[in-house]
C-alpha atoms as a PDB file:
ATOM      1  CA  UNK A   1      97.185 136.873  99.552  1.00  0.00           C
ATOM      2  CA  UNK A   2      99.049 133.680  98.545  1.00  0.00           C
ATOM      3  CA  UNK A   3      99.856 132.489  95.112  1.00  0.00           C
ATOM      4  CA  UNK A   4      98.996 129.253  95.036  1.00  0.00           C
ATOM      5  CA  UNK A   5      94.579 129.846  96.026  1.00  0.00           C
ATOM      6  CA  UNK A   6      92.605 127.972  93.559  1.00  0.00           C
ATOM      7  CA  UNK A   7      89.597 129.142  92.089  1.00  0.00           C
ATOM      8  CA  UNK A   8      86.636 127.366  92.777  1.00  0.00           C
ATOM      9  CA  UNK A   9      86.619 125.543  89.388  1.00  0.00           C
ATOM     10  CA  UNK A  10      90.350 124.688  90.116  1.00  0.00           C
ATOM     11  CA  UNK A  11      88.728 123.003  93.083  1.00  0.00           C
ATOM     12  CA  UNK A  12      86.114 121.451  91.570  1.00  0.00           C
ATOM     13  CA  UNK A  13      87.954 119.620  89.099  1.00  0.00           C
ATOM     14  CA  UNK A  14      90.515 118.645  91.566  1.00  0.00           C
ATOM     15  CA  UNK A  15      87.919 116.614  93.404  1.00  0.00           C
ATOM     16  CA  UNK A  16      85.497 115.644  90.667  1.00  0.00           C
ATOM     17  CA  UNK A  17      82.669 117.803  91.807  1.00  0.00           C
ATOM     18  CA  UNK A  18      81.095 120.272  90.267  1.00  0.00           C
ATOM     19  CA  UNK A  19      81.960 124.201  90.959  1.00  0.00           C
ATOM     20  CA  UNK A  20      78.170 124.584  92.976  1.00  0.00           C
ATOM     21  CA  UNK A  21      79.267 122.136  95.330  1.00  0.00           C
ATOM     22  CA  UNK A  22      81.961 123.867  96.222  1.00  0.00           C
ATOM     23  CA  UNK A  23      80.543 126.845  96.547  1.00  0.00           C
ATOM     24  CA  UNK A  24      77.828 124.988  98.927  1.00  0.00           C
ATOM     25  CA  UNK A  25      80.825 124.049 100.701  1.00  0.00           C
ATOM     26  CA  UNK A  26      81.851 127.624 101.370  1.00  0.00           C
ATOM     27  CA  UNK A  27      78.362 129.162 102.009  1.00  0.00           C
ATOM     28  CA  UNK A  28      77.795 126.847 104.804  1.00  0.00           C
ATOM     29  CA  UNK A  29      80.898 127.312 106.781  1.00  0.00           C
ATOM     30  CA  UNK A  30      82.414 123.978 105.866  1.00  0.00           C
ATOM     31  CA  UNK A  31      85.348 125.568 103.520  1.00  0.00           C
ATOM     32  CA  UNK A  32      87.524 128.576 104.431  1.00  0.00           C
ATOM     33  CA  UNK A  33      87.936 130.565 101.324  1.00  0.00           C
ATOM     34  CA  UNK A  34      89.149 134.272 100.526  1.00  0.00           C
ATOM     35  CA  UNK A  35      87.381 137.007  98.666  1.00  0.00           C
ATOM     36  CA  UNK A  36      89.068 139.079  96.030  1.00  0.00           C
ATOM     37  CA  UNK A  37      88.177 142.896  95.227  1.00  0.00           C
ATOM     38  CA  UNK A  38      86.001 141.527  92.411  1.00  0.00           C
ATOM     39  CA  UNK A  39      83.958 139.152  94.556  1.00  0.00           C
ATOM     40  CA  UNK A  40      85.319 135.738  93.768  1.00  0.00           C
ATOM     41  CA  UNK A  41      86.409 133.236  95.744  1.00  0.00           C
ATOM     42  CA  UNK A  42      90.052 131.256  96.166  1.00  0.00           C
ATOM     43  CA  UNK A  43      90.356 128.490  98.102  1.00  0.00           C
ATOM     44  CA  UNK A  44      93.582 127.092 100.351  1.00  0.00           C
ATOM     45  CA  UNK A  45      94.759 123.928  99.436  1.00  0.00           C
ATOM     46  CA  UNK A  46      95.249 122.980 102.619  1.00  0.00           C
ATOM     47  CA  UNK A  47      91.615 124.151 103.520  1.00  0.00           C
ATOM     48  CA  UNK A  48      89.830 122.259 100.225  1.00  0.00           C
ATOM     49  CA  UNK A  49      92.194 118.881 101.850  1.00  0.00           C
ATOM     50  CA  UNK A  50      90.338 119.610 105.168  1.00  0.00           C
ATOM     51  CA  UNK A  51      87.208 119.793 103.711  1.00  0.00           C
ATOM     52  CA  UNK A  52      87.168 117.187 100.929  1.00  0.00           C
ATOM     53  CA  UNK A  53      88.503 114.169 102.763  1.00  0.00           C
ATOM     54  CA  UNK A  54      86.548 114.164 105.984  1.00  0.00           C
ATOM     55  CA  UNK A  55      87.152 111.888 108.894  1.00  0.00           C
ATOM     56  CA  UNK A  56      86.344 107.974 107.819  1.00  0.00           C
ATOM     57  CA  UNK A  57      86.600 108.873 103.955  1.00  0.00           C
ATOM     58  CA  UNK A  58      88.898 106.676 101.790  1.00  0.00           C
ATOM     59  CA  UNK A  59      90.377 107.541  98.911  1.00  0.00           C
ATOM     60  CA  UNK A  60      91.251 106.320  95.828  1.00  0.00           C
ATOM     61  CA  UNK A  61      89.447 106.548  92.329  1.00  0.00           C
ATOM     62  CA  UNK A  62      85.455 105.753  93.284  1.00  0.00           C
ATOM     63  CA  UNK A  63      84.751 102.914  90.951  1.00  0.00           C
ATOM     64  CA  UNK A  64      85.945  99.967  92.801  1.00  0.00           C
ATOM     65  CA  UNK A  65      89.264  99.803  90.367  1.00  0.00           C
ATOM     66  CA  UNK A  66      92.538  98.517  92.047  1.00  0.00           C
ATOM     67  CA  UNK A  67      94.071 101.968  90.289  1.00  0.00           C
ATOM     68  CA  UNK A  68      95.662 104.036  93.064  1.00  0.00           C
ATOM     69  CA  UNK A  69      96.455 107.750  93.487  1.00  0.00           C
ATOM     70  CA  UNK A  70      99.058 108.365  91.213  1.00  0.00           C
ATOM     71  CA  UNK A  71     101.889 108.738  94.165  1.00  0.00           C
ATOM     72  CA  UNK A  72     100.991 105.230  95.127  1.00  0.00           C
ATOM     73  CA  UNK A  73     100.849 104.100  91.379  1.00  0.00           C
ATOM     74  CA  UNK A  74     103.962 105.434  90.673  1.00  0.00           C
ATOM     75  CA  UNK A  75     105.482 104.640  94.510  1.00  0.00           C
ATOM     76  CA  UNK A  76     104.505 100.944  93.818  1.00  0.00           C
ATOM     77  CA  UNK A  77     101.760 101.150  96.750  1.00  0.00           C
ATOM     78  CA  UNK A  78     103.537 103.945  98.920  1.00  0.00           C
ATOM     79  CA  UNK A  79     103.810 107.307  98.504  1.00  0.00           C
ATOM     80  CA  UNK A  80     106.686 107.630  95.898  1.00  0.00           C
ATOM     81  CA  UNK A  81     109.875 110.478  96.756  1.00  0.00           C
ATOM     82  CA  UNK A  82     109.243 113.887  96.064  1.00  0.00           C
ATOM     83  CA  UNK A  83     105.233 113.462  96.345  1.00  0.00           C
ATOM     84  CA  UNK A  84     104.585 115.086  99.765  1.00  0.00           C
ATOM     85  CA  UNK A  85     105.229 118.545  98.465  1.00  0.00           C
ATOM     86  CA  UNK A  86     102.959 118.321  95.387  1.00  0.00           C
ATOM     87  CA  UNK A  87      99.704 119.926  95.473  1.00  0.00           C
ATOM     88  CA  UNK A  88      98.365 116.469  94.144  1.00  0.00           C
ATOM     89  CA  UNK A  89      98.911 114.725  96.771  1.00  0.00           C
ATOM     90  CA  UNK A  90      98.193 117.871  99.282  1.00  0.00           C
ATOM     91  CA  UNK A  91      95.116 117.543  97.502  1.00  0.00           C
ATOM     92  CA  UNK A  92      94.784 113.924  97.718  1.00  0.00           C
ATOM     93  CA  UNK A  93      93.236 114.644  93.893  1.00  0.00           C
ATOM     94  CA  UNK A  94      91.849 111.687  92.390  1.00  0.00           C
ATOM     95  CA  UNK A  95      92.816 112.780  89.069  1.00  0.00           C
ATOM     96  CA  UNK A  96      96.234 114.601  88.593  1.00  0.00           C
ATOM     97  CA  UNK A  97      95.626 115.056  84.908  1.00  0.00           C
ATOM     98  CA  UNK A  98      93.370 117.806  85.709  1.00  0.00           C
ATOM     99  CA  UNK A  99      95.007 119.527  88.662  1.00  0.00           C
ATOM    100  CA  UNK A 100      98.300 119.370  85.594  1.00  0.00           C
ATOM    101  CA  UNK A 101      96.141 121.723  83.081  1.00  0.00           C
ATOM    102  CA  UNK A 102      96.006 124.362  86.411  1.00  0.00           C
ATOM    103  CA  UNK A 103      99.043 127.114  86.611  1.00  0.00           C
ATOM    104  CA  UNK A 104     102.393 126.380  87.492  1.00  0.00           C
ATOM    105  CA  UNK A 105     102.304 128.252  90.540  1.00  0.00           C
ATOM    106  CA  UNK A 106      99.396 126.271  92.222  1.00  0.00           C
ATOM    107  CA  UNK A 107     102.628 123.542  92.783  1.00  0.00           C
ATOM    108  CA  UNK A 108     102.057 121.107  90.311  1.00  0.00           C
ATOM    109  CA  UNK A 109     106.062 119.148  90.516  1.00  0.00           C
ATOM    110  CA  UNK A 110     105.084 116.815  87.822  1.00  0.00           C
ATOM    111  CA  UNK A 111     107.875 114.645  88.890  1.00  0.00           C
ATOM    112  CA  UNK A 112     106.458 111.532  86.680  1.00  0.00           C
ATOM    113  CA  UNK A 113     104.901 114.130  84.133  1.00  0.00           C
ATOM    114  CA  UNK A 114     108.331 113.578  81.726  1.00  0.00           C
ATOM    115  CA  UNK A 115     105.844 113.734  78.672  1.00  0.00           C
ATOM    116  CA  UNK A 116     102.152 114.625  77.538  1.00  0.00           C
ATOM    117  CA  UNK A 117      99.125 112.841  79.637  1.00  0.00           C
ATOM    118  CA  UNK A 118      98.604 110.901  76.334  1.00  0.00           C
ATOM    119  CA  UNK A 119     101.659 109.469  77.013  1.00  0.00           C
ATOM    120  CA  UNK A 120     101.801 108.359  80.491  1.00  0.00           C
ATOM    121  CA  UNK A 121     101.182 105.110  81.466  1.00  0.00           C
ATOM    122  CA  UNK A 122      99.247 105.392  84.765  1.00  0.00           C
ATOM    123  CA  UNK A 123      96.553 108.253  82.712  1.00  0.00           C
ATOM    124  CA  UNK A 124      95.868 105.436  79.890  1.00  0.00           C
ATOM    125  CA  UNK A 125      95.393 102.936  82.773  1.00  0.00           C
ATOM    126  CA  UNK A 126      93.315 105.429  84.645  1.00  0.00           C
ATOM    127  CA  UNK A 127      91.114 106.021  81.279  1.00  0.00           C
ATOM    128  CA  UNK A 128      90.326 102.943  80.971  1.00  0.00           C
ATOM    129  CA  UNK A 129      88.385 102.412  83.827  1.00  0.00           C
ATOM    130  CA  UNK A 130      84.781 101.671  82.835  1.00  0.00           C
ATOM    131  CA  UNK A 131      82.421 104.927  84.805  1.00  0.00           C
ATOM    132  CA  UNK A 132      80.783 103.524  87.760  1.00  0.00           C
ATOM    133  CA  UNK A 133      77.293 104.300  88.082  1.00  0.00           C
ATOM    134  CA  UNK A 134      74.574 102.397  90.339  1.00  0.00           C
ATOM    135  CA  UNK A 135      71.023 101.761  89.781  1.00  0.00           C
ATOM    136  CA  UNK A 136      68.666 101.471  92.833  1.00  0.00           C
ATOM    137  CA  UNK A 137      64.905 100.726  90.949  1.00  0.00           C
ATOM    138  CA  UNK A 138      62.379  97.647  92.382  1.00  0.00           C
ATOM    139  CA  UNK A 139      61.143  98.416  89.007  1.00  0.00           C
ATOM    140  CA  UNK A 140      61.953  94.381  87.054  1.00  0.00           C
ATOM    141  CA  UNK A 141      61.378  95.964  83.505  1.00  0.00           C
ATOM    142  CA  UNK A 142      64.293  98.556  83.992  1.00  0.00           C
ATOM    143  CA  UNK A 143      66.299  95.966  86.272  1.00  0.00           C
ATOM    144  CA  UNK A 144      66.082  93.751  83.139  1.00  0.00           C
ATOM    145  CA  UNK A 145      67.264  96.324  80.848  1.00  0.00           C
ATOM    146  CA  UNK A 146      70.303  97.574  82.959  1.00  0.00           C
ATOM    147  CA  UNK A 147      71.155  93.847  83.080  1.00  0.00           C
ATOM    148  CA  UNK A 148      71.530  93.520  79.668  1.00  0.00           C
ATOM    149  CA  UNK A 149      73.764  96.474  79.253  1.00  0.00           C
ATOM    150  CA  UNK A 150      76.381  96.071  76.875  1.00  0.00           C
ATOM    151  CA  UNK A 151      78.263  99.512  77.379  1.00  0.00           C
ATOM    152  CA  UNK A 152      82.414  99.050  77.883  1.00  0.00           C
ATOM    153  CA  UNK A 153      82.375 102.573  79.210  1.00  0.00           C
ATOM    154  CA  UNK A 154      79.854 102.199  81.971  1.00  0.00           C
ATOM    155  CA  UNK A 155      80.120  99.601  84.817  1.00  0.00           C
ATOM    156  CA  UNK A 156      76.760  99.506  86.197  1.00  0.00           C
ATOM    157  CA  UNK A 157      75.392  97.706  89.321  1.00  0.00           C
ATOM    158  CA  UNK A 158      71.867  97.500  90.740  1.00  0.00           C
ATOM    159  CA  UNK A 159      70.081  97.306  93.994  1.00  0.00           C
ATOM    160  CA  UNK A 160      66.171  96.910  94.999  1.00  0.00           C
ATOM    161  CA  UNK A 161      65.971  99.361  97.838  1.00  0.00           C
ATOM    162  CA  UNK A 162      67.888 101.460  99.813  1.00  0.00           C
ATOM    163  CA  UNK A 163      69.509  98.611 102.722  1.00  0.00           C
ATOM    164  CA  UNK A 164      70.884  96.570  99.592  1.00  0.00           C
ATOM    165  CA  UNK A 165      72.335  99.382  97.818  1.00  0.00           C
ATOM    166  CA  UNK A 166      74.567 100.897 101.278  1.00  0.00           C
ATOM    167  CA  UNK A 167      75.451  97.260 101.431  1.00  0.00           C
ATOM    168  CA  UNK A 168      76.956  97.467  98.077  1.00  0.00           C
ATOM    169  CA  UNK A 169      79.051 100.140  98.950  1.00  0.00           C
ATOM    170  CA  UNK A 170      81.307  97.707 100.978  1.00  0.00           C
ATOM    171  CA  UNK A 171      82.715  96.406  97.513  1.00  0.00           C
ATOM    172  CA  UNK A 172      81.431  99.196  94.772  1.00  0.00           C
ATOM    173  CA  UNK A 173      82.177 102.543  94.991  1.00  0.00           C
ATOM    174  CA  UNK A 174      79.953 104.551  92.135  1.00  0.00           C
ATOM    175  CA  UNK A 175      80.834 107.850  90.186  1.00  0.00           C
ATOM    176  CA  UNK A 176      76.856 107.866  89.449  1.00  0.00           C
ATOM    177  CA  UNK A 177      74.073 106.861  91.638  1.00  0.00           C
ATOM    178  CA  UNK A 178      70.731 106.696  89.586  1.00  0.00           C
ATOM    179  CA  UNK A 179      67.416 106.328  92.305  1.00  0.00           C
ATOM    180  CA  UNK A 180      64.146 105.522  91.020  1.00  0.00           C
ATOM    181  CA  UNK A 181      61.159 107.440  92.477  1.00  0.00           C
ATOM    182  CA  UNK A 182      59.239 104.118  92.339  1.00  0.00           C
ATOM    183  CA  UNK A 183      60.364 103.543  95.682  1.00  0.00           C
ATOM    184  CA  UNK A 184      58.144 106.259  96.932  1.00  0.00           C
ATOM    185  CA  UNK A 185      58.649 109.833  97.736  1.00  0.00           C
ATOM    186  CA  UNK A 186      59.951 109.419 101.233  1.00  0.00           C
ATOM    187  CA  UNK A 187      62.111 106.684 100.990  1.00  0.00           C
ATOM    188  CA  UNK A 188      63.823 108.169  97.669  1.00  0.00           C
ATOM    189  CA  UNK A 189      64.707 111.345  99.549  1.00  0.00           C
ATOM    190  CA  UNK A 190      65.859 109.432 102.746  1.00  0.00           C
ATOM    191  CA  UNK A 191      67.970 107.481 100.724  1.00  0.00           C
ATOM    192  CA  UNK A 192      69.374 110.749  98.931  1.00  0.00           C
ATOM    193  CA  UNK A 193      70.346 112.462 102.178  1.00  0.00           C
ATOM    194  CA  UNK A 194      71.845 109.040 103.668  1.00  0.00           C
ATOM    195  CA  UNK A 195      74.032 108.626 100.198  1.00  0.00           C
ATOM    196  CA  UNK A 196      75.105 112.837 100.406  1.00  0.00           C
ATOM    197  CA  UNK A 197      76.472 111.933 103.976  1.00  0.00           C
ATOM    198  CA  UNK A 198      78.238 108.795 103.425  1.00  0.00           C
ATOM    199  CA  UNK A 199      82.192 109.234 103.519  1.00  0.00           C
ATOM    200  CA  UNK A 200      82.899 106.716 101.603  1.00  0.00           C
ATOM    201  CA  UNK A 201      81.326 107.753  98.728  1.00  0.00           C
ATOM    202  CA  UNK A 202      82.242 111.863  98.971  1.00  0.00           C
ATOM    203  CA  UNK A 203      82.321 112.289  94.983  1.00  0.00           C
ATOM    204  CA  UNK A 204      79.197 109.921  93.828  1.00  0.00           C
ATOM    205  CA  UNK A 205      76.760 112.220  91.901  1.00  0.00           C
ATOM    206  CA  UNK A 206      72.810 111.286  92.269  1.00  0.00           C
ATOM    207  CA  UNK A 207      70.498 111.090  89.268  1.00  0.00           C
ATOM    208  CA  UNK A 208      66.778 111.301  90.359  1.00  0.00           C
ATOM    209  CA  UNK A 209      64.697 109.260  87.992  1.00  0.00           C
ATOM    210  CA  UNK A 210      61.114 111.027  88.763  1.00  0.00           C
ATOM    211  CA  UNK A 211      58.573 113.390  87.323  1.00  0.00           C
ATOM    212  CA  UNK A 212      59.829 116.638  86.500  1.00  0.00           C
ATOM    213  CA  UNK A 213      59.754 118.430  89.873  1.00  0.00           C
ATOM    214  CA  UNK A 214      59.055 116.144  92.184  1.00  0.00           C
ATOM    215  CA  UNK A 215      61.942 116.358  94.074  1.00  0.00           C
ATOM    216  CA  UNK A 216      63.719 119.893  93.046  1.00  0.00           C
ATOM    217  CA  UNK A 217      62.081 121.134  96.625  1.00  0.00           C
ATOM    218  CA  UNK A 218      63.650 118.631  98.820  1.00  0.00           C
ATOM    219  CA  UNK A 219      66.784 118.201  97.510  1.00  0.00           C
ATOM    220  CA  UNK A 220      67.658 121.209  95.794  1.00  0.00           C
ATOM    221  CA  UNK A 221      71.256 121.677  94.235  1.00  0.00           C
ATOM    222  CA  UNK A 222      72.789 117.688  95.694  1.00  0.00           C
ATOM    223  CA  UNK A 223      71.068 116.408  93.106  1.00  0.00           C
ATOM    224  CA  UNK A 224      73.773 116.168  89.950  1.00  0.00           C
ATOM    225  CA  UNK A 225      70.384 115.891  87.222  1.00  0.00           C
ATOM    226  CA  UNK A 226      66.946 114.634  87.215  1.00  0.00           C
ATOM    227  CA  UNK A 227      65.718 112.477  84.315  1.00  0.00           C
ATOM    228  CA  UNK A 228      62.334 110.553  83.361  1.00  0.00           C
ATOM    229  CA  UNK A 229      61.008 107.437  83.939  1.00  0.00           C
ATOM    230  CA  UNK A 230      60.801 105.023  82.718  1.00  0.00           C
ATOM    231  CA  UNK A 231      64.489 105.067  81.682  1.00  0.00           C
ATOM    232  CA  UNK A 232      66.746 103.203  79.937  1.00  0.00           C
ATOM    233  CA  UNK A 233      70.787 102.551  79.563  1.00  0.00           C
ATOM    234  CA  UNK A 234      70.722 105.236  76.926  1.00  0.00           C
ATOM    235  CA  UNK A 235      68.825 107.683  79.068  1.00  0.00           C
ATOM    236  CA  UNK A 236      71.172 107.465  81.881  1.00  0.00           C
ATOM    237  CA  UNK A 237      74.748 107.610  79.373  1.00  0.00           C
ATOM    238  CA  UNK A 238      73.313 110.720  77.548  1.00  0.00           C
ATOM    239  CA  UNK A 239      72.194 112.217  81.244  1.00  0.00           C
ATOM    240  CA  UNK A 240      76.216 111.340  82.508  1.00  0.00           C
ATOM    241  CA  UNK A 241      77.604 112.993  79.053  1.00  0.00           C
ATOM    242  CA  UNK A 242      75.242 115.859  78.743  1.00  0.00           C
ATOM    243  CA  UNK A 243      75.207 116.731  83.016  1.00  0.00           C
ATOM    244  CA  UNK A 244      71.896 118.475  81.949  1.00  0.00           C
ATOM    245  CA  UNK A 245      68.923 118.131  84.559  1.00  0.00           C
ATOM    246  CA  UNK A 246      66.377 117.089  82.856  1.00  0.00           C
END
C-alpha cells in the first residue's frame, strides 16, 4: 500500500468538508479508497483530486475573495516553480495550512513554508477573509436583522427565494448557506438538493432554519446543522462556531 494515502480526516480538512462527507463520498462509489486490516479507510490523492473538483467546478477560496490558491498567490497568478509536485496543489487544497499540519510523507514541499503559518504572508491574508455565509429567508423581520449585521468576521448576503439566491452565485461564492423553512417544505428541500449539486459551490455547508425534525428525513447527513427559527445573526455565528445541529 502506498505511503502517501490520507485518512479520511486528512481529506476532509484538505477540502473543507467534514470527515462524513467523505465517507458519503466513498460509500456511494464516487471515491476510490483502500481498506486497512483494522477497517479504516485511506484515500489516493489523486483519487480525492478526481472526486473533489468535478467537471465545471472552479476553484479558489469560496467567499468571493480575489485570494488565490497559494501556488498562484505565490506564482503571481500562475502556478509558481516547484508547485506541480506538491500534494497541495495535487490536491488543489483550498487551504495549505492544514494539509502542512499532515505528515511529511503525504508530500507536503513547503517550498514558500520558510517559517511558521503565523508568519507567512499569504496565511494572514487568507485569515482575514471575512466567512461567507448566505441567507435565503422571505421572512422581512430576519432580512432586517441580517442587514444590520455588524460582524467583521462574517460576510453575509441575502436572497428571497431560491431563483435569486443561484443568481447570486454568479458573483458570491458562500462557505455557509442558511435556508429558511418559511419558504415551505418543498421548495426548501428542492432548493437543498439544487445547492448539494451545484459545482460551483462544492464546499458550501447548508444550515436548515426549521422545526426540529422537519427535514432530518429528507435530507439526512448534507445538511451541515439545523437551527430554530426565528433566528438571528447570533444564532447563525454560534451554529458556524459550535457545527452542532441543533
Amino acid at each position: 500500500m502506498k505511503t502517501n494515502l490520507l485518512t479520511t480526516g486528512q481529506a476532509a480538512k484538505a477540502h473543507s468538508v467534514t470527515a462524513d462527507t467523505v465517507l458519503k463520498w466513498i460509500k456511494s462509489g464516487k471515491l476510490q479508497a483502500h481498506r486497512t486490516a483494522g477497517g479504516h479507510y485511506r484515500i489516493d490523492p489523486v483519487e480525492l483530486r478526481r472526486c473533489a473538483a468535478p467537471e465545471g467546478s472552479h476553484g479558489g477560496i469560496p467567499t468571493g475573495s480575489a485570494v488565490k490558491y497559494c501556488w498562484e498567490y505565490k506564482g503571481q497568478g500562475s502556478l509558481a516553480q516547484g508547485c506541480r509536485e506538491c500534494i497541495v496543489y495535487q490536491l488543489r487544497a483550498q487551504r495549505c495550512y492544514e494539509v502542512a499540519k499532515m505528515p511529511p510523507n503525504i508530500g507536503h514541499k513547503r517550498l514558500f513554508c520558510k517559517k511558521g503559518c503565523s508568519n507567512c504572508e499569504y496565511f494572514r491574508r487568507v485569515c482575514e477573509i471575512p466567512i461567507g455565509v448566505l441567507v435565503v429567508t422571505d421572512d422581512e423581520h430576519i432580512v432586517g436583522s441580517v442587514k444590520r449585521n455588524k460582524e467583521r468576521k462574517y460576510r453575509i448576503e441575502v436572497a428571497d427565494c431560491g431563483y435569486s439566491c443561484c443568481a447570486l452565485m454568479a458573483r458570491f461564492r458562500p462557505d455557509y448557506i442558511v435556508i429558511d423553512s418559511s419558504l415551505g417544505k418543498d421548495a426548501t428541500i428542492h432548493l437543498c438538493r439544487h445547492l448539494l449539486g451545484d459545482a460551483r459551490i462544492p464546499d458550501a455547508k447548508l444550515i436548515i432554519a426549521s422545526k426540529q425534525g422537519e427535514f432530518s428525513a429528507g435530507l439526512g447527513k448534507n445538511v451541515f446543522a439545523h437551527i430554530g427559527r426565528p433566528f438571528s445573526i447570533g444564532d447563525i455565528t454560534a451554529c458556524i462556531s459550535g457545527g452542532a445541529t441543533v
